[in-house]
PDB file of N, CA and C in Angstrom:
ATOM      1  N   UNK A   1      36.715-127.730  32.496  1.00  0.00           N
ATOM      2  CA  UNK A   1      35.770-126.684  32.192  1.00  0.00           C
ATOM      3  C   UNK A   1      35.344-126.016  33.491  1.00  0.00           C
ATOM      4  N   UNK A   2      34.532-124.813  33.725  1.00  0.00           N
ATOM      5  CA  UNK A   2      34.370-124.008  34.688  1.00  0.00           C
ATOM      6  C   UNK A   2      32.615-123.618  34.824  1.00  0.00           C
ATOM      7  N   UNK A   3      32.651-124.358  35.940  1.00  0.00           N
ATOM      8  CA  UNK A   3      31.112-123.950  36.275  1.00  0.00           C
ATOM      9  C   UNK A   3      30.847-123.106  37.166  1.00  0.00           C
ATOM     10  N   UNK A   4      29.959-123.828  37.913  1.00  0.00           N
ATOM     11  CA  UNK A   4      29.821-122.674  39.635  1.00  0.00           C
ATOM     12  C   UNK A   4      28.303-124.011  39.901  1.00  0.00           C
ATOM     13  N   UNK A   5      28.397-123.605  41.376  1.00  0.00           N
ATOM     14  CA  UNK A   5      27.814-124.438  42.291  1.00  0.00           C
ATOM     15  C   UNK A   5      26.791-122.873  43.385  1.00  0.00           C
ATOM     16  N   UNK A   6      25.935-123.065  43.254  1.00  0.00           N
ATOM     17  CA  UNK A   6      24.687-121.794  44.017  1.00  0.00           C
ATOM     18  C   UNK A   6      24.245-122.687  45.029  1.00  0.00           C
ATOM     19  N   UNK A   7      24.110-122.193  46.360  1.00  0.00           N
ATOM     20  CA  UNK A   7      22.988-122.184  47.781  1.00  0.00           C
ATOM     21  C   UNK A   7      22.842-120.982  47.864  1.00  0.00           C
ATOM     22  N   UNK A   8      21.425-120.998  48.105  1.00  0.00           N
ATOM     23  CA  UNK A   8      21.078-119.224  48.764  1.00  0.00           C
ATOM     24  C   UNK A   8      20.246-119.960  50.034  1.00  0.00           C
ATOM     25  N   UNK A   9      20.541-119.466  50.685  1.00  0.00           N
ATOM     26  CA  UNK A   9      19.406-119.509  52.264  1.00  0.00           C
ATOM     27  C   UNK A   9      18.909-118.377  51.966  1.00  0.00           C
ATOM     28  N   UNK A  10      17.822-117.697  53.511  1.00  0.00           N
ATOM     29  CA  UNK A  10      17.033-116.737  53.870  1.00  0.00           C
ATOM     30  C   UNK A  10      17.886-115.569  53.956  1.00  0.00           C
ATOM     31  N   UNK A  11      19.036-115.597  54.831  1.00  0.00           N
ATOM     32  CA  UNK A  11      19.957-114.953  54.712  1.00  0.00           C
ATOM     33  C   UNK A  11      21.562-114.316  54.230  1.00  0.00           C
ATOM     34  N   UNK A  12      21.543-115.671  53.497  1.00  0.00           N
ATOM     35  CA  UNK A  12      23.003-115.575  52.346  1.00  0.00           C
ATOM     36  C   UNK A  12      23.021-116.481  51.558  1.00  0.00           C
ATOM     37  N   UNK A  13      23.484-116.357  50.407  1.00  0.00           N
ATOM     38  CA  UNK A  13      24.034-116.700  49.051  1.00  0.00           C
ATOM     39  C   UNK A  13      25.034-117.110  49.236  1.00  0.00           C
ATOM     40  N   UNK A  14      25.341-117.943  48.505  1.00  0.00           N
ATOM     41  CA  UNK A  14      27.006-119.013  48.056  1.00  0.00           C
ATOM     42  C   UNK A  14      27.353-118.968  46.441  1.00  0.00           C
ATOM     43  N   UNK A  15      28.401-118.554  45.796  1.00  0.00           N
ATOM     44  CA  UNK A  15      28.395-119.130  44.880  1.00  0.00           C
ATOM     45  C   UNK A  15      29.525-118.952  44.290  1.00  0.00           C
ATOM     46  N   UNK A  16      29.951-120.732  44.383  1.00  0.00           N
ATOM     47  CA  UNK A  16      31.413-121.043  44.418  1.00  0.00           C
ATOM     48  C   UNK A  16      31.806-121.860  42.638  1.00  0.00           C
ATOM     49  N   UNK A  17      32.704-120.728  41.965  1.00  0.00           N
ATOM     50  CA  UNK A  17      32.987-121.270  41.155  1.00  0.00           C
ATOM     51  C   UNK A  17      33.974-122.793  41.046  1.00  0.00           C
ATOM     52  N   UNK A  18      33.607-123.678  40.008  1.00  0.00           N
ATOM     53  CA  UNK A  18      34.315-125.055  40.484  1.00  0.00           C
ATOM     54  C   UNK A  18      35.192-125.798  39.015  1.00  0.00           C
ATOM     55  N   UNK A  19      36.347-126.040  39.222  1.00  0.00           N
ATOM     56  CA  UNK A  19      36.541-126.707  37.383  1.00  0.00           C
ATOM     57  C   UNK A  19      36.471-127.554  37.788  1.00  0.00           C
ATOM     58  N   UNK A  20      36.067-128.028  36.476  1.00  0.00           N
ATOM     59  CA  UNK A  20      35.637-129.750  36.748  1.00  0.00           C
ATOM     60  C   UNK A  20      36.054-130.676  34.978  1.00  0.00           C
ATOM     61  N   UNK A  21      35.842-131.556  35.211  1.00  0.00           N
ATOM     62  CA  UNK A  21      36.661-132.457  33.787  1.00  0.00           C
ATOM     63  C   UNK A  21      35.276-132.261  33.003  1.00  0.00           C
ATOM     64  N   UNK A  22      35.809-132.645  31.618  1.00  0.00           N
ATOM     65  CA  UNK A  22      34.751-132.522  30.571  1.00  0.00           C
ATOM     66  C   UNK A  22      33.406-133.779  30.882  1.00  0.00           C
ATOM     67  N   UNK A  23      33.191-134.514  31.509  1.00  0.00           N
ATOM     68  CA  UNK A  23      32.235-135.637  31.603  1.00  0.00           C
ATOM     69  C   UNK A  23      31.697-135.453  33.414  1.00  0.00           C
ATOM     70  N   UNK A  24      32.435-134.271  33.256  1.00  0.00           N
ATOM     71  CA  UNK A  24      30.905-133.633  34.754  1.00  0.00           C
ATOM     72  C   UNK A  24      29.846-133.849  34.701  1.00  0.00           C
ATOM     73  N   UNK A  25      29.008-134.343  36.264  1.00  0.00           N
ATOM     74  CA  UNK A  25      27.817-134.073  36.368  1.00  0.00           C
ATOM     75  C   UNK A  25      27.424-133.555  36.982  1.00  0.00           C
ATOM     76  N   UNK A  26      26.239-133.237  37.456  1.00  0.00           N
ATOM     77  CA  UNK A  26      25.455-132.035  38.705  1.00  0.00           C
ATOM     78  C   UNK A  26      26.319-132.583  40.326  1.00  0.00           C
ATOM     79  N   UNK A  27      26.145-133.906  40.296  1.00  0.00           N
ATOM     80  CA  UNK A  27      26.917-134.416  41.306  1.00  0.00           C
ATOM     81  C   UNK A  27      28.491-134.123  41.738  1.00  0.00           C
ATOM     82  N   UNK A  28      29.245-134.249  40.511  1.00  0.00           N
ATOM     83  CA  UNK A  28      30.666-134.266  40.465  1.00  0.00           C
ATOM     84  C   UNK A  28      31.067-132.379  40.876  1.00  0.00           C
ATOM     85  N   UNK A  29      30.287-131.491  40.676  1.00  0.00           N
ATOM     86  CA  UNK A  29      30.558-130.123  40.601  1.00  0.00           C
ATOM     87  C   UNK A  29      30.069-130.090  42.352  1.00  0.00           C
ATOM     88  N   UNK A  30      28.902-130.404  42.372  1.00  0.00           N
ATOM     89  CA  UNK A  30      28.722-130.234  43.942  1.00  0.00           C
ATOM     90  C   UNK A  30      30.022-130.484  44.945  1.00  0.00           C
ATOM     91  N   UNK A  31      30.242-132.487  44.405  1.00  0.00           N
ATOM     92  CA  UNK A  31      31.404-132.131  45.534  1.00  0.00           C
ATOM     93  C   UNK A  31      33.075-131.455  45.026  1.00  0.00           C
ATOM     94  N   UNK A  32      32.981-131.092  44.207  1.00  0.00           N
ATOM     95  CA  UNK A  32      33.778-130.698  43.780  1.00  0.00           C
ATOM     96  C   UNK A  32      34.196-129.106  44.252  1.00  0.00           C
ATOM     97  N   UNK A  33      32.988-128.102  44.740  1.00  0.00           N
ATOM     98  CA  UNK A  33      32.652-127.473  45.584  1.00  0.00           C
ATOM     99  C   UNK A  33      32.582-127.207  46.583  1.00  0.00           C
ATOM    100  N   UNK A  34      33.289-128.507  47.474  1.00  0.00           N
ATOM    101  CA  UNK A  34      33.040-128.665  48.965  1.00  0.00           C
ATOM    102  C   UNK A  34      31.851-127.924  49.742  1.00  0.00           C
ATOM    103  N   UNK A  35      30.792-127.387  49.131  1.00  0.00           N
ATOM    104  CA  UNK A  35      29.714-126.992  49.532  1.00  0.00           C
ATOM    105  C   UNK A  35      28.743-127.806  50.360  1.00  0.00           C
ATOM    106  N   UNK A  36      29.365-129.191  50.458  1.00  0.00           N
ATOM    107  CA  UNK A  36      28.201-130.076  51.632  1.00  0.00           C
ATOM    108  C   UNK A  36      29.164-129.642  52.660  1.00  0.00           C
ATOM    109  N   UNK A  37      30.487-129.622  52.882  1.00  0.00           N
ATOM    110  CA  UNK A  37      31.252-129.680  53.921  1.00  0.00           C
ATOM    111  C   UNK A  37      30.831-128.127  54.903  1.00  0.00           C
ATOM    112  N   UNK A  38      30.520-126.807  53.984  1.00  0.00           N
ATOM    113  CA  UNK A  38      29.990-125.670  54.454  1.00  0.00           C
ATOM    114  C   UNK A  38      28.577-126.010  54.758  1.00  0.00           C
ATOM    115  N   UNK A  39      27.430-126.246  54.134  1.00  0.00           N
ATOM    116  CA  UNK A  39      26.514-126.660  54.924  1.00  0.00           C
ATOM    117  C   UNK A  39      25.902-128.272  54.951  1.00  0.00           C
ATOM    118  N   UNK A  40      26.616-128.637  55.524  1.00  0.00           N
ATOM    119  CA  UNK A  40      26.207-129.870  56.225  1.00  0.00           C
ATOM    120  C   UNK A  40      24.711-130.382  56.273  1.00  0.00           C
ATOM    121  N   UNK A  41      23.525-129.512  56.199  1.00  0.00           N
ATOM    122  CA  UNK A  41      22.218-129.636  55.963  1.00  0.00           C
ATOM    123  C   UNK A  41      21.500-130.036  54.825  1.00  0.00           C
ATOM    124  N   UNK A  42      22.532-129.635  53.776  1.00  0.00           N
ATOM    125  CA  UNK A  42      22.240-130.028  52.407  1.00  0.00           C
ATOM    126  C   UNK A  42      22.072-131.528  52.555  1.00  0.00           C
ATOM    127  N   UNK A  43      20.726-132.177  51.997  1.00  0.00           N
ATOM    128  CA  UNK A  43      20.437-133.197  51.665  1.00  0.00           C
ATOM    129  C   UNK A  43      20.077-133.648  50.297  1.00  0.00           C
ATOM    130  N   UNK A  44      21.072-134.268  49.690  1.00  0.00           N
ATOM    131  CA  UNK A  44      21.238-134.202  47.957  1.00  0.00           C
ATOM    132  C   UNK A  44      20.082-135.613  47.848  1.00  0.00           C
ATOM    133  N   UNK A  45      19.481-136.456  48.775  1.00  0.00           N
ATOM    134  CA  UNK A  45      18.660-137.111  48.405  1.00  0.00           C
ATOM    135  C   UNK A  45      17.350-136.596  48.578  1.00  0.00           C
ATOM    136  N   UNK A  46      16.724-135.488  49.726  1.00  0.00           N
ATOM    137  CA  UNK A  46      16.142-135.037  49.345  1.00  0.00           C
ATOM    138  C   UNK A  46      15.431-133.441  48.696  1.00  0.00           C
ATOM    139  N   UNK A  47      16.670-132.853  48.428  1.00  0.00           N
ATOM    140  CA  UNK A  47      16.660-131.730  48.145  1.00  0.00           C
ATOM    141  C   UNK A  47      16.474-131.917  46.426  1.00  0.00           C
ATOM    142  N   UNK A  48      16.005-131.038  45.637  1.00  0.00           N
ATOM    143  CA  UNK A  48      16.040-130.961  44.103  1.00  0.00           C
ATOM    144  C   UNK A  48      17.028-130.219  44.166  1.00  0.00           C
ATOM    145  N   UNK A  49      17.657-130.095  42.946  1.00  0.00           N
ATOM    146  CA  UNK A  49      18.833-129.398  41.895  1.00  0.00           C
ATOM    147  C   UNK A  49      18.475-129.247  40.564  1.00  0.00           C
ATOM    148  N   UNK A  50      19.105-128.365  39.976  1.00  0.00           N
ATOM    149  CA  UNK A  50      19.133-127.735  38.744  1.00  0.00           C
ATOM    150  C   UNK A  50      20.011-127.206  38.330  1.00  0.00           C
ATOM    151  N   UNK A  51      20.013-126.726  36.880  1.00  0.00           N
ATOM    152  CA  UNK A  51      21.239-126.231  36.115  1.00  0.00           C
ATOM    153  C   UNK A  51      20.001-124.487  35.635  1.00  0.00           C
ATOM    154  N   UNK A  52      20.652-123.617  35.881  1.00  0.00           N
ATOM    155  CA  UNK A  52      19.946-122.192  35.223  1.00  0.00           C
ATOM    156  C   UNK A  52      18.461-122.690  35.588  1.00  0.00           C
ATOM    157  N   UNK A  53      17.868-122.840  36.993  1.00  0.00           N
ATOM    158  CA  UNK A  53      16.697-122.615  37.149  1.00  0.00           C
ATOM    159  C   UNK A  53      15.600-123.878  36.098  1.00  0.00           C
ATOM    160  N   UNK A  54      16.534-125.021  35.556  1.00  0.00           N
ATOM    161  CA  UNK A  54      15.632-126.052  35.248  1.00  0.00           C
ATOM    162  C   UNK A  54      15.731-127.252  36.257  1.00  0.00           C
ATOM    163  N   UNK A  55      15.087-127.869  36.826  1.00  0.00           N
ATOM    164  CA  UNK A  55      15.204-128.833  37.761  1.00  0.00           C
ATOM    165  C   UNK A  55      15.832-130.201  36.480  1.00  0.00           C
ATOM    166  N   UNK A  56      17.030-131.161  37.172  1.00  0.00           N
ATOM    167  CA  UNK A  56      17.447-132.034  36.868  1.00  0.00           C
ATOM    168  C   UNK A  56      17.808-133.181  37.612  1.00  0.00           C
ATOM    169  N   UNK A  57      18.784-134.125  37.157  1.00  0.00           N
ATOM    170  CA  UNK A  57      19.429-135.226  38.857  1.00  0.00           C
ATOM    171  C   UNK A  57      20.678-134.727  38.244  1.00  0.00           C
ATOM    172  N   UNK A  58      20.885-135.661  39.680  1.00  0.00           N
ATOM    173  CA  UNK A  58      22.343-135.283  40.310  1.00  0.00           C
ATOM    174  C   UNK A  58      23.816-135.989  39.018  1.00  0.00           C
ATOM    175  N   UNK A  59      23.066-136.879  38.137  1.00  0.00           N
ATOM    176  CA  UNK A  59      24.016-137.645  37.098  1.00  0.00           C
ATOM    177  C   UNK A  59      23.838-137.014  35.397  1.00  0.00           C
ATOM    178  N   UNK A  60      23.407-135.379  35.749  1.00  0.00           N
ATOM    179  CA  UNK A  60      23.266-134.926  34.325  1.00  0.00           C
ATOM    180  C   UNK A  60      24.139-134.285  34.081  1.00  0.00           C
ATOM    181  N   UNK A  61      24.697-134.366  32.968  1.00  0.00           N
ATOM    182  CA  UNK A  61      26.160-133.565  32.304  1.00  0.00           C
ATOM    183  C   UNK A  61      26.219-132.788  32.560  1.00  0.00           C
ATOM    184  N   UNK A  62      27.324-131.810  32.270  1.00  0.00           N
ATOM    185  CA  UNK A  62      27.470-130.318  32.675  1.00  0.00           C
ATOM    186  C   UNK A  62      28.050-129.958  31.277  1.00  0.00           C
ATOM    187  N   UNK A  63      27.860-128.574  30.840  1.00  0.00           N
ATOM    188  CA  UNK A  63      28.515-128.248  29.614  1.00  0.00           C
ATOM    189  C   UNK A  63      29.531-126.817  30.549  1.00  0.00           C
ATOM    190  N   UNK A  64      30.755-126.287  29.923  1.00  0.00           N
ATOM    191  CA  UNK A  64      31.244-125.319  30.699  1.00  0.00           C
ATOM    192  C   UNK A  64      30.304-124.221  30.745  1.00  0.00           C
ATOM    193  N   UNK A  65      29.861-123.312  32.040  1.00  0.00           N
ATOM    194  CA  UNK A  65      29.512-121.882  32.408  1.00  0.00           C
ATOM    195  C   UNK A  65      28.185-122.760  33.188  1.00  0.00           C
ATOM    196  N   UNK A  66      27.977-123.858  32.877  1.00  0.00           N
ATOM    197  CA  UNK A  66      26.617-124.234  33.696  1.00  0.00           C
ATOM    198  C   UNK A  66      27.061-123.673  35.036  1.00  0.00           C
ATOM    199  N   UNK A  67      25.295-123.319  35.378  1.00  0.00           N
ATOM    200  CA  UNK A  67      25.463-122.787  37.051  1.00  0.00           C
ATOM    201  C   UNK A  67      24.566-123.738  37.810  1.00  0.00           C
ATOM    202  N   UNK A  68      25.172-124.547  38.479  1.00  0.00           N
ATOM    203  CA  UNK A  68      24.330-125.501  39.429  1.00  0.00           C
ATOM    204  C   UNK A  68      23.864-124.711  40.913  1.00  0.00           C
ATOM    205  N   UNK A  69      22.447-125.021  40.722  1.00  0.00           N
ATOM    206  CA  UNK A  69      21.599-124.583  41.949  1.00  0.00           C
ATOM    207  C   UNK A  69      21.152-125.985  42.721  1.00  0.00           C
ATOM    208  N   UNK A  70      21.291-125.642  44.017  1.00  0.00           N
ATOM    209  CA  UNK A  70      21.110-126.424  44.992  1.00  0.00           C
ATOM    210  C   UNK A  70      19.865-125.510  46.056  1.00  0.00           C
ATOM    211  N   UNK A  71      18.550-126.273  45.439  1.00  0.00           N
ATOM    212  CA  UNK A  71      17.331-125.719  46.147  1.00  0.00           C
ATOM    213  C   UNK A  71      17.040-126.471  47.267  1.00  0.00           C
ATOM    214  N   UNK A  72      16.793-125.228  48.327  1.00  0.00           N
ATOM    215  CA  UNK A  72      16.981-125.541  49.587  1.00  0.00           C
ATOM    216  C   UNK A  72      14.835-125.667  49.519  1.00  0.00           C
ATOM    217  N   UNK A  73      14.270-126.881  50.788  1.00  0.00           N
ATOM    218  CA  UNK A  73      13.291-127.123  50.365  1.00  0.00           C
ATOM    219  C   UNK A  73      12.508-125.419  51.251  1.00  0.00           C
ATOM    220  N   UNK A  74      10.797-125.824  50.649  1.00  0.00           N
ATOM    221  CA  UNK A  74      10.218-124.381  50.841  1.00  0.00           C
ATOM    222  C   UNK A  74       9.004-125.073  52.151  1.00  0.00           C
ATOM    223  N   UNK A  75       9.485-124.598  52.954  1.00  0.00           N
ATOM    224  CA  UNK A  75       8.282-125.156  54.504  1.00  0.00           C
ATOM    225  C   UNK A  75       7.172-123.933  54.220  1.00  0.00           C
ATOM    226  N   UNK A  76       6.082-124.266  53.974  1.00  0.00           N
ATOM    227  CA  UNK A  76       4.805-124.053  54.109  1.00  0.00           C
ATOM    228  C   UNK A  76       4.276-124.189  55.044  1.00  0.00           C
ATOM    229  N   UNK A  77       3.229-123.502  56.358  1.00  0.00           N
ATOM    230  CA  UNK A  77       2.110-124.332  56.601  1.00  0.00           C
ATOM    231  C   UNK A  77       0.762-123.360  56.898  1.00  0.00           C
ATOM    232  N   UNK A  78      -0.217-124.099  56.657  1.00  0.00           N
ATOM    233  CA  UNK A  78      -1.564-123.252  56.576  1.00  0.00           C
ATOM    234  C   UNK A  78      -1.604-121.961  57.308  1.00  0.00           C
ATOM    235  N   UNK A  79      -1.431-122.495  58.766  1.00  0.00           N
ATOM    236  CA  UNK A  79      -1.376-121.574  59.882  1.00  0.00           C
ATOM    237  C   UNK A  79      -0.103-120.238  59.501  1.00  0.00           C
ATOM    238  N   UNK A  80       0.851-120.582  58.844  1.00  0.00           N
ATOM    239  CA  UNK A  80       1.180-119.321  58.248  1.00  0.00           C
ATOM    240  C   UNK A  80       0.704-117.968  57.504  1.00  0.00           C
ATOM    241  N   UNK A  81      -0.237-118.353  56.786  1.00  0.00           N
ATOM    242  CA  UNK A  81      -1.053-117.454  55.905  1.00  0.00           C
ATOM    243  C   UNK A  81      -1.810-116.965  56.424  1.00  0.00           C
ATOM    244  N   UNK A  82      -1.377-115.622  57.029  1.00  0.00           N
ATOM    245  CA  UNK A  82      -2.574-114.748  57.966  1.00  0.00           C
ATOM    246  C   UNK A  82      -3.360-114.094  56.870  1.00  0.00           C
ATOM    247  N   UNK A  83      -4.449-114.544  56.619  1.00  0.00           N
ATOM    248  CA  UNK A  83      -5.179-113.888  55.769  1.00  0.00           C
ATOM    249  C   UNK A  83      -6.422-112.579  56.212  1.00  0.00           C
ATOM    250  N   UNK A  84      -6.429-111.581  57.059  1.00  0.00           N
ATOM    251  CA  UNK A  84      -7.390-110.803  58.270  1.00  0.00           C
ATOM    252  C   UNK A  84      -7.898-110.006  56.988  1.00  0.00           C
ATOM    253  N   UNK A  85      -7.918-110.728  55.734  1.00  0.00           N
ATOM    254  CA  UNK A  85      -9.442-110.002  55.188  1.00  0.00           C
ATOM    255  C   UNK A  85     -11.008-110.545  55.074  1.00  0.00           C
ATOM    256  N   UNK A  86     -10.851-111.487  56.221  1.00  0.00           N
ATOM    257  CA  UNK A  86     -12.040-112.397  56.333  1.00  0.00           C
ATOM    258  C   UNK A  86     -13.473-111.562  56.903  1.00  0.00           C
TER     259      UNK A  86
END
């Protein structure tokens, strides 16, 4: 069956279609994608994933056209938020 595997950074998007056997999971499409081998930063233990924007793990089925997203984490910090309507 035929999925696809998504990274977007700040400055580019990935998104690599992948076939994969009928008893795929979020895991099996990733590497199936060679998408850790392109970014190497990806940390699948602590990064979340999802299928169409629902968060899941890495051992959930895939049905064909699923689109696996690989969310890159979101750095916050206080001192960011210039707020000068004080």
């Amino acid at each position: 069956m035929k999925v696809s595997v998504v990274y977007a950074l700040p400055t580019e998007q990935v998104w690599l279609p992948v076939t994969v056997d009928e008893q795929a999971t979020v895991l099996t499409a990733i590497h199936g994608s060679k998408i850790l081998e392109m970014y190497p930063t990806i940390e699948l233990d602590s990064q979340k994933v999802g299928i169409f924007g629902k968060i899941t793990t890495l051992d959930a089925p895939l049905k064909n056209g699923d689109r696996v997203e690989i969310y890159r984490p979101l750095i916050w910090k206080p001192e960011d938020d210039d707020d000068d309507d004080d």
